[in-house]
N, C-alpha and C. Protein backbone atom coordinates (compact mmCIF):
# COMPACT_ATOMS: atom_id res chain seq x y z
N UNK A 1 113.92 112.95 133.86
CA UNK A 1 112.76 113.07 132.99
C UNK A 1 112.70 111.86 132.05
N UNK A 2 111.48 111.27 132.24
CA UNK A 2 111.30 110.41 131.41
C UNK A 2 111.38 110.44 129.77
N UNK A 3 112.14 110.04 128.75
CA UNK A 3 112.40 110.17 127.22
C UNK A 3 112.16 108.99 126.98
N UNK A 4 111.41 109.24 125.30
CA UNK A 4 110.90 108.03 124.79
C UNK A 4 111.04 108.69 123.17
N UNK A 5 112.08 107.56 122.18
CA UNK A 5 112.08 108.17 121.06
C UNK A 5 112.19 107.35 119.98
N UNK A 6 110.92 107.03 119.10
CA UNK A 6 110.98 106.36 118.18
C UNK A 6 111.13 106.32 117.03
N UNK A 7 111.66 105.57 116.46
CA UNK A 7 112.43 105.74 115.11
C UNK A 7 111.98 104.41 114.32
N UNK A 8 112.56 104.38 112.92
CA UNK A 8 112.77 103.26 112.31
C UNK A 8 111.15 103.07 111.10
N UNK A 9 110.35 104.26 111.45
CA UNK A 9 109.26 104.37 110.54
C UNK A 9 109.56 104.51 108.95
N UNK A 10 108.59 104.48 107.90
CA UNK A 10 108.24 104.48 106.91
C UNK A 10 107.08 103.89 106.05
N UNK A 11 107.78 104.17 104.29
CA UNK A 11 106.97 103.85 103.76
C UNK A 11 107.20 102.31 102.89
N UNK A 12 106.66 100.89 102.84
CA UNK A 12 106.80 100.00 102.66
C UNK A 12 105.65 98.96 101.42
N UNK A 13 106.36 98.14 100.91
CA UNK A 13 104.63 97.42 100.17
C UNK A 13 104.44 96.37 100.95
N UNK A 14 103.17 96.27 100.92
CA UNK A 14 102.43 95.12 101.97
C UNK A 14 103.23 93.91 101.49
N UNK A 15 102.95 92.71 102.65
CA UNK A 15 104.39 92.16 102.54
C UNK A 15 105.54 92.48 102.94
N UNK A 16 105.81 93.50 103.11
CA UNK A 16 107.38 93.56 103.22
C UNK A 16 107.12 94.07 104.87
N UNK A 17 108.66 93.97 105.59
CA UNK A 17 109.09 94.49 106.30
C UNK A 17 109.32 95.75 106.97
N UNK A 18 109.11 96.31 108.21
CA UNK A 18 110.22 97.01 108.93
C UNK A 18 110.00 97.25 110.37
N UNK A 19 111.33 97.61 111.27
CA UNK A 19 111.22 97.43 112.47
C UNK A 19 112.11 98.54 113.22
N UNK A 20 110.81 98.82 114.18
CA UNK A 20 111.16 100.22 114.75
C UNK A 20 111.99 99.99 116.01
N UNK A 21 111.76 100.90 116.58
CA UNK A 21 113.06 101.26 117.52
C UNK A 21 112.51 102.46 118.48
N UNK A 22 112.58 101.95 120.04
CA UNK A 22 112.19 103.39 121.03
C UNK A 22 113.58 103.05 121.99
N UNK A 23 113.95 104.03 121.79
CA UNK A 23 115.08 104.22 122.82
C UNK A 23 114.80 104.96 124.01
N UNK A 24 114.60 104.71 124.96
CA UNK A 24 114.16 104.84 126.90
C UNK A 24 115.59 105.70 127.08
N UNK A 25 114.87 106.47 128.14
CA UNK A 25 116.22 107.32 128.98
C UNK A 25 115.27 107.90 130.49
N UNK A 26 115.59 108.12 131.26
CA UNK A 26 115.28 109.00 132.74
C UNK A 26 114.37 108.03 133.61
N UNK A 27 114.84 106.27 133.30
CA UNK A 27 113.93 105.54 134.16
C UNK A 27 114.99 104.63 134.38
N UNK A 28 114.63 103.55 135.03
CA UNK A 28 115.34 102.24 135.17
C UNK A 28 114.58 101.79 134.42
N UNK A 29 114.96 101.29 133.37
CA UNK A 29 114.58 100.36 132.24
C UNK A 29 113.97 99.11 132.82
N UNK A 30 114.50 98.53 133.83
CA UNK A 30 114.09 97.06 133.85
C UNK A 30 113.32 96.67 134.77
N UNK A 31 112.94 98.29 134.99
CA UNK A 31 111.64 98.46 135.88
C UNK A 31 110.37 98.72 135.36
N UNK A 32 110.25 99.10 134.09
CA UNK A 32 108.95 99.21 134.00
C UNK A 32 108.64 98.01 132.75
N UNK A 33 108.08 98.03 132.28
CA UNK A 33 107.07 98.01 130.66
C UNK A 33 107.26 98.78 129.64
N UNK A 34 107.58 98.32 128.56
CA UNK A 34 107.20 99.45 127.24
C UNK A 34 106.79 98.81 125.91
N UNK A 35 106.04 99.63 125.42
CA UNK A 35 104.84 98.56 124.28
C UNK A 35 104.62 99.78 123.57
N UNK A 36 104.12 99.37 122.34
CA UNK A 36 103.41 99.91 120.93
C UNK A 36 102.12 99.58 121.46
N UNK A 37 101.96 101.37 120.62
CA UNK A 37 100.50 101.82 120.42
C UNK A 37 100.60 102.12 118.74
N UNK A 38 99.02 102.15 118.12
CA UNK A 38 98.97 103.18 116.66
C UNK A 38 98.17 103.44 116.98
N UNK A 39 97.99 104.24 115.82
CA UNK A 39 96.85 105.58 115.68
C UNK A 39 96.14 105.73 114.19
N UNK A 40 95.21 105.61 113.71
CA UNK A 40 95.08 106.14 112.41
C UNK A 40 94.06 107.63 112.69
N UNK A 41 94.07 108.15 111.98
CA UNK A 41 93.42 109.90 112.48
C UNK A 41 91.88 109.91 112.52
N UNK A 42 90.92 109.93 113.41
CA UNK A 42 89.86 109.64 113.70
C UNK A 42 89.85 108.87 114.42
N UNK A 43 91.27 107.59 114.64
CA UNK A 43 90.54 106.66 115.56
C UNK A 43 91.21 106.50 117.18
N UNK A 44 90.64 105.76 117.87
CA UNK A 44 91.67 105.93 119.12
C UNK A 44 92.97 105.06 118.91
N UNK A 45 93.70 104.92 120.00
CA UNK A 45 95.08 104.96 120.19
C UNK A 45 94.54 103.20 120.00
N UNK A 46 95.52 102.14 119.47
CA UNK A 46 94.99 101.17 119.36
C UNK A 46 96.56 100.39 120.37
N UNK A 47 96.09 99.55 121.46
CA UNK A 47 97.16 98.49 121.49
C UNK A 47 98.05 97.72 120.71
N UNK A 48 99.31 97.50 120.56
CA UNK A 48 99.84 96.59 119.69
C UNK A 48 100.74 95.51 120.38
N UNK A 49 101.90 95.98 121.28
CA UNK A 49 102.57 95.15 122.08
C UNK A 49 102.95 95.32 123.01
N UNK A 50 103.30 94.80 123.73
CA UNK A 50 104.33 95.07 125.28
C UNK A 50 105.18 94.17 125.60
N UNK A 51 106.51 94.52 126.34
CA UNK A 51 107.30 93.76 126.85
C UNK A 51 107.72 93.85 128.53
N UNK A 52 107.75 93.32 129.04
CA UNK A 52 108.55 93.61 130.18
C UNK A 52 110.29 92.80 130.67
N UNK A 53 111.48 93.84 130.43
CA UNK A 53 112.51 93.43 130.27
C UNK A 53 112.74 92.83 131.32
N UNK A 54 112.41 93.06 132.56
CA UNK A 54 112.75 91.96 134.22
C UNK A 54 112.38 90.84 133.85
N UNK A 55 111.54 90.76 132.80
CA UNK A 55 111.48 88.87 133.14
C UNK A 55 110.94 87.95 131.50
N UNK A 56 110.95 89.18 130.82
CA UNK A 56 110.83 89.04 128.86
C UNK A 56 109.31 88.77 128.86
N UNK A 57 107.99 88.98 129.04
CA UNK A 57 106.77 88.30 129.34
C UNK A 57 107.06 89.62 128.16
N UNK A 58 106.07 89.05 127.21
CA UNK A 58 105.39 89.61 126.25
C UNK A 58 104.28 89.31 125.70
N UNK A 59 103.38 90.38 125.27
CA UNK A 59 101.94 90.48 124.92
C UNK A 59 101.56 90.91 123.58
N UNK A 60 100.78 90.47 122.66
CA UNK A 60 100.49 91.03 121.21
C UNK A 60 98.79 90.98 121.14
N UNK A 61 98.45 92.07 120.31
CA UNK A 61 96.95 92.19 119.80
C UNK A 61 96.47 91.25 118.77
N UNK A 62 95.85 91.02 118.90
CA UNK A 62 94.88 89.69 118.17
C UNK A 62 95.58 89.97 116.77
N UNK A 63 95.66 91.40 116.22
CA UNK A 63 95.66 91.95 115.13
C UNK A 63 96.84 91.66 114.57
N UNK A 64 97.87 91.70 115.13
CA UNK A 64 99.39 91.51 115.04
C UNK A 64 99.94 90.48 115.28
N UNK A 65 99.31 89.48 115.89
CA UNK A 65 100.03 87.88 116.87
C UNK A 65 100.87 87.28 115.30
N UNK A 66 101.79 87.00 115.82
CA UNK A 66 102.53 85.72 114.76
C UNK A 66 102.81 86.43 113.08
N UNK A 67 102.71 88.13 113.49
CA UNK A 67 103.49 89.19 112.37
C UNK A 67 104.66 90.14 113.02
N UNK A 68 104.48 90.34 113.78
CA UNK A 68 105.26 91.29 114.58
C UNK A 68 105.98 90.69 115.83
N UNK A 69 106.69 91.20 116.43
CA UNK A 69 107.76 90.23 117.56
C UNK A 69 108.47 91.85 118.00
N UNK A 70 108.35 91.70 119.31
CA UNK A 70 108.71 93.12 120.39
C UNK A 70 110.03 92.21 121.11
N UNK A 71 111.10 93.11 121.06
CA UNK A 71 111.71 92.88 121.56
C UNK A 71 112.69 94.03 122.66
N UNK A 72 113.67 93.60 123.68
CA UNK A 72 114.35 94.52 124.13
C UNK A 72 115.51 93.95 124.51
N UNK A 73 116.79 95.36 124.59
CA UNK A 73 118.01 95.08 124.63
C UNK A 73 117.85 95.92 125.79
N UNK A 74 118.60 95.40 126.45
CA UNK A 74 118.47 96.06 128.01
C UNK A 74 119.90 97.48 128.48
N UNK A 75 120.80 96.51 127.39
CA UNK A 75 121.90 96.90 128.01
C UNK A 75 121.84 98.66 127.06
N UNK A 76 120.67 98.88 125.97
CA UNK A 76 120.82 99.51 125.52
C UNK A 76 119.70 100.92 125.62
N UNK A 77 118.76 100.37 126.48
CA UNK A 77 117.37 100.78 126.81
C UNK A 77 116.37 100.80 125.47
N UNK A 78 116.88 99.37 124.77
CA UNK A 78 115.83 100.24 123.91
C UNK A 78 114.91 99.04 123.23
N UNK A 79 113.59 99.30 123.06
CA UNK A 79 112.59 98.47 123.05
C UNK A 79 112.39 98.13 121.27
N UNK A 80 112.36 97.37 120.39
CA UNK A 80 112.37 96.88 119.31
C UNK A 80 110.98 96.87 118.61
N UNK A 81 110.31 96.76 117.70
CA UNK A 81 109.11 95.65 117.11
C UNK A 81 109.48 95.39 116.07
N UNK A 82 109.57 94.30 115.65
CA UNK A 82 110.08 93.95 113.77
C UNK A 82 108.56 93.88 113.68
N UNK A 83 108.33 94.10 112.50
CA UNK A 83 106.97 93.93 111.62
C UNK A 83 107.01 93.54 110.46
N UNK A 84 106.52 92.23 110.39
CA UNK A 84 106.94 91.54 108.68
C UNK A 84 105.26 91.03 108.37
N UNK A 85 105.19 90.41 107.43
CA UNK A 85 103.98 90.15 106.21
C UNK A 85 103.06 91.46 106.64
N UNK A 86 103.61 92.97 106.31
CA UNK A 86 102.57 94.52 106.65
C UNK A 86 101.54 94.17 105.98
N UNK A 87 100.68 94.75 106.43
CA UNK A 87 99.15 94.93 105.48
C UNK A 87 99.33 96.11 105.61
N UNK A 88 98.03 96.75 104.84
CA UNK A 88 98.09 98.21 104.37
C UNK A 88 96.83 98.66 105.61
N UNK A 89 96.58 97.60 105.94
CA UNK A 89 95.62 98.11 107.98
C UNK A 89 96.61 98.08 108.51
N UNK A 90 97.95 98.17 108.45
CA UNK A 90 99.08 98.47 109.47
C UNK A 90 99.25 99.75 109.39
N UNK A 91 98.76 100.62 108.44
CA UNK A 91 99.04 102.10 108.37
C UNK A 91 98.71 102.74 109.49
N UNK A 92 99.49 103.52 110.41
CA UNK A 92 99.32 104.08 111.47
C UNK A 92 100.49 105.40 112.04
N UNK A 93 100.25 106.00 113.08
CA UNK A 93 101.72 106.60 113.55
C UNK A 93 101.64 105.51 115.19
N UNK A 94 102.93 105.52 114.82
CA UNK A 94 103.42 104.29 116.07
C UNK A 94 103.74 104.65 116.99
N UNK A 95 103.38 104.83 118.43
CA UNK A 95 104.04 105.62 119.70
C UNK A 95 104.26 104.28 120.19
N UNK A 96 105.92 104.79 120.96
CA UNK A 96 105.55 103.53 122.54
C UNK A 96 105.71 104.12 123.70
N UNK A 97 105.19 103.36 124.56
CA UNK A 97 104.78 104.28 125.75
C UNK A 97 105.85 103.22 127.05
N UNK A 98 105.56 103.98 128.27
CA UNK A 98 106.35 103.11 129.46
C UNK A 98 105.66 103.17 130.50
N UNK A 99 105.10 102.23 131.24
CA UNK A 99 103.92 101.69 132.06
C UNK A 99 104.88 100.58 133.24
N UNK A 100 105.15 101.25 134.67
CA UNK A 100 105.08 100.32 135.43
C UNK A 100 104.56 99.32 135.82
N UNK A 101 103.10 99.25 135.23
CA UNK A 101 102.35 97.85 135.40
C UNK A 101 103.33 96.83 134.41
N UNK A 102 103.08 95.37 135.13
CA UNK A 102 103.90 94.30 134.44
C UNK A 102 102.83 93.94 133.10
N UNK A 103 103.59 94.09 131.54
CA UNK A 103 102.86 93.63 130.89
C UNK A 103 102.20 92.48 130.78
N UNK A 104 102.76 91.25 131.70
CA UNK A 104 102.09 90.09 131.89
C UNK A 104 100.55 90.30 131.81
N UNK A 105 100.04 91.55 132.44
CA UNK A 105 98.27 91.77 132.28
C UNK A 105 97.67 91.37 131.24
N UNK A 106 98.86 91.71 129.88
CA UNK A 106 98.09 91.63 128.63
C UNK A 106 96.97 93.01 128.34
N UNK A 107 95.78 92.77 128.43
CA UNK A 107 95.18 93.66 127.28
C UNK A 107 94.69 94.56 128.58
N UNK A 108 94.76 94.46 130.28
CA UNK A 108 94.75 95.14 130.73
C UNK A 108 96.12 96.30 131.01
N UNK A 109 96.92 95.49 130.73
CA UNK A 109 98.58 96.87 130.46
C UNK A 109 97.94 97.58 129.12
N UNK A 110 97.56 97.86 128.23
CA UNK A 110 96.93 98.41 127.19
C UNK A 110 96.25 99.33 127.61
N UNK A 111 95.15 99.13 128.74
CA UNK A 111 94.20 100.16 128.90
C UNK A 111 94.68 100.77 129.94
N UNK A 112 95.58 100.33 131.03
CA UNK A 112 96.48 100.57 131.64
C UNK A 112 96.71 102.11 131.49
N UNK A 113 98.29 101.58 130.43
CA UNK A 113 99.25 102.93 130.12
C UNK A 113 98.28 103.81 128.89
N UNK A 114 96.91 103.23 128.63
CA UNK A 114 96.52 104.07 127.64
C UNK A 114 96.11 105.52 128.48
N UNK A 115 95.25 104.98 129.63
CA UNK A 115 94.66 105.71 130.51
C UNK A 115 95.25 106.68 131.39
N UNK A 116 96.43 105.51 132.00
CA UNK A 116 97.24 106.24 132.87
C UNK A 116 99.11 106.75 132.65
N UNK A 117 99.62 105.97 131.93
CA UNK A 117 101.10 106.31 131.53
C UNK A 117 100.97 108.04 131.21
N UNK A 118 102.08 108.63 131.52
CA UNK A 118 102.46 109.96 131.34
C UNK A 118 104.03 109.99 130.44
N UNK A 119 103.91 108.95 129.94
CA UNK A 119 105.33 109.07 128.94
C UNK A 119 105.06 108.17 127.70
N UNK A 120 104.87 109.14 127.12
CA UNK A 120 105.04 108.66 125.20
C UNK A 120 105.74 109.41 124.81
N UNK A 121 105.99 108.10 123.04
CA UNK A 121 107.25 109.11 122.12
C UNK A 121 106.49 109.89 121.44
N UNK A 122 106.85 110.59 120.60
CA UNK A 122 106.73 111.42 119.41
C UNK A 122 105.70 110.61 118.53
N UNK A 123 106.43 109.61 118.23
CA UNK A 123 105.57 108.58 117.36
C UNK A 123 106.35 108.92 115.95
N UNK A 124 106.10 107.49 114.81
CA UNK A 124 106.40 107.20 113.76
C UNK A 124 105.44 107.35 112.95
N UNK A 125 105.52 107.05 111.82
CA UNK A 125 104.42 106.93 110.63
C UNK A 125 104.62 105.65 110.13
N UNK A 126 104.38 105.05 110.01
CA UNK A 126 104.34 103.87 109.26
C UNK A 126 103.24 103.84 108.28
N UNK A 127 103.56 103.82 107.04
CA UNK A 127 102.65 103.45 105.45
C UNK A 127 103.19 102.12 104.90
N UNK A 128 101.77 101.65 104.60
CA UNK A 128 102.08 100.01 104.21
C UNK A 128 101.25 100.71 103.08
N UNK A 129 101.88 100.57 101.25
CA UNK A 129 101.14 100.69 100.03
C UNK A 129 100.57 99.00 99.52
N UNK A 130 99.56 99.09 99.22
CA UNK A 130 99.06 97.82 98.41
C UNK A 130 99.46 97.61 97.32
């Protein structure tokens, strides 16, 4: 069974830092994809990143490029995002999901695993205060 469990959420002031954590279990890791989604309540599930550990190709949303950095440890299954200079539009709950498509697609792996993936976490909260 596919597990997906993310951690490393909170509450932060814009500007500052923090970086979550999904730890993978019931797949071969270095077979699929796994990327950040948010959410704010009313709105849809929004893209944020993806990685694919077979070959490190990584993808970011316009919104996030050159703030955030996805990373993965393989040996550990577990998929990273640091998030530094937050804005308080970073407020969201954070799921990541796991998508056999190669994230190389970019913003089609997004609509991808939005549409079709059958494995998300729980999700985080993340609050960025002004």
């Amino acid at each position: 069974e596919v597990q997906l469990v993310e951690s490393g959420g909170g509450l932060v002031q814009a500007g500052g830092s923090l970086r979550l954590s999904c730890a993978a279990s019931g797949f071969t890791f270095a077979d699929y994809a796994v990327g950040w989604f948010r959410q704010t309540p009313g709105q849809e599930r929004e893209g944020v990143s993806c990685t694919s550990s077979s070959d490190g190709s990584t993808y970011y949303a316009d919104s996030v490029k050159g703030r955030f950095t996805i990373s993965s440890d393989n040996a550990k299954n577990t998929v990273y995002l640091q998030m530094n200079s937050l804005k308080p539009e970073d407020t969201a709950v954070y799921y990541c999901v796991a998508s056999i498509l190669w994230c190389g697609y970019g913003r089609a792996w997004f609509s991808h695993s939005l549409n079709e993936a059958g494995s998300w976490g729980q999700g985080v909260q993340v609050t960025v205060s002004s």
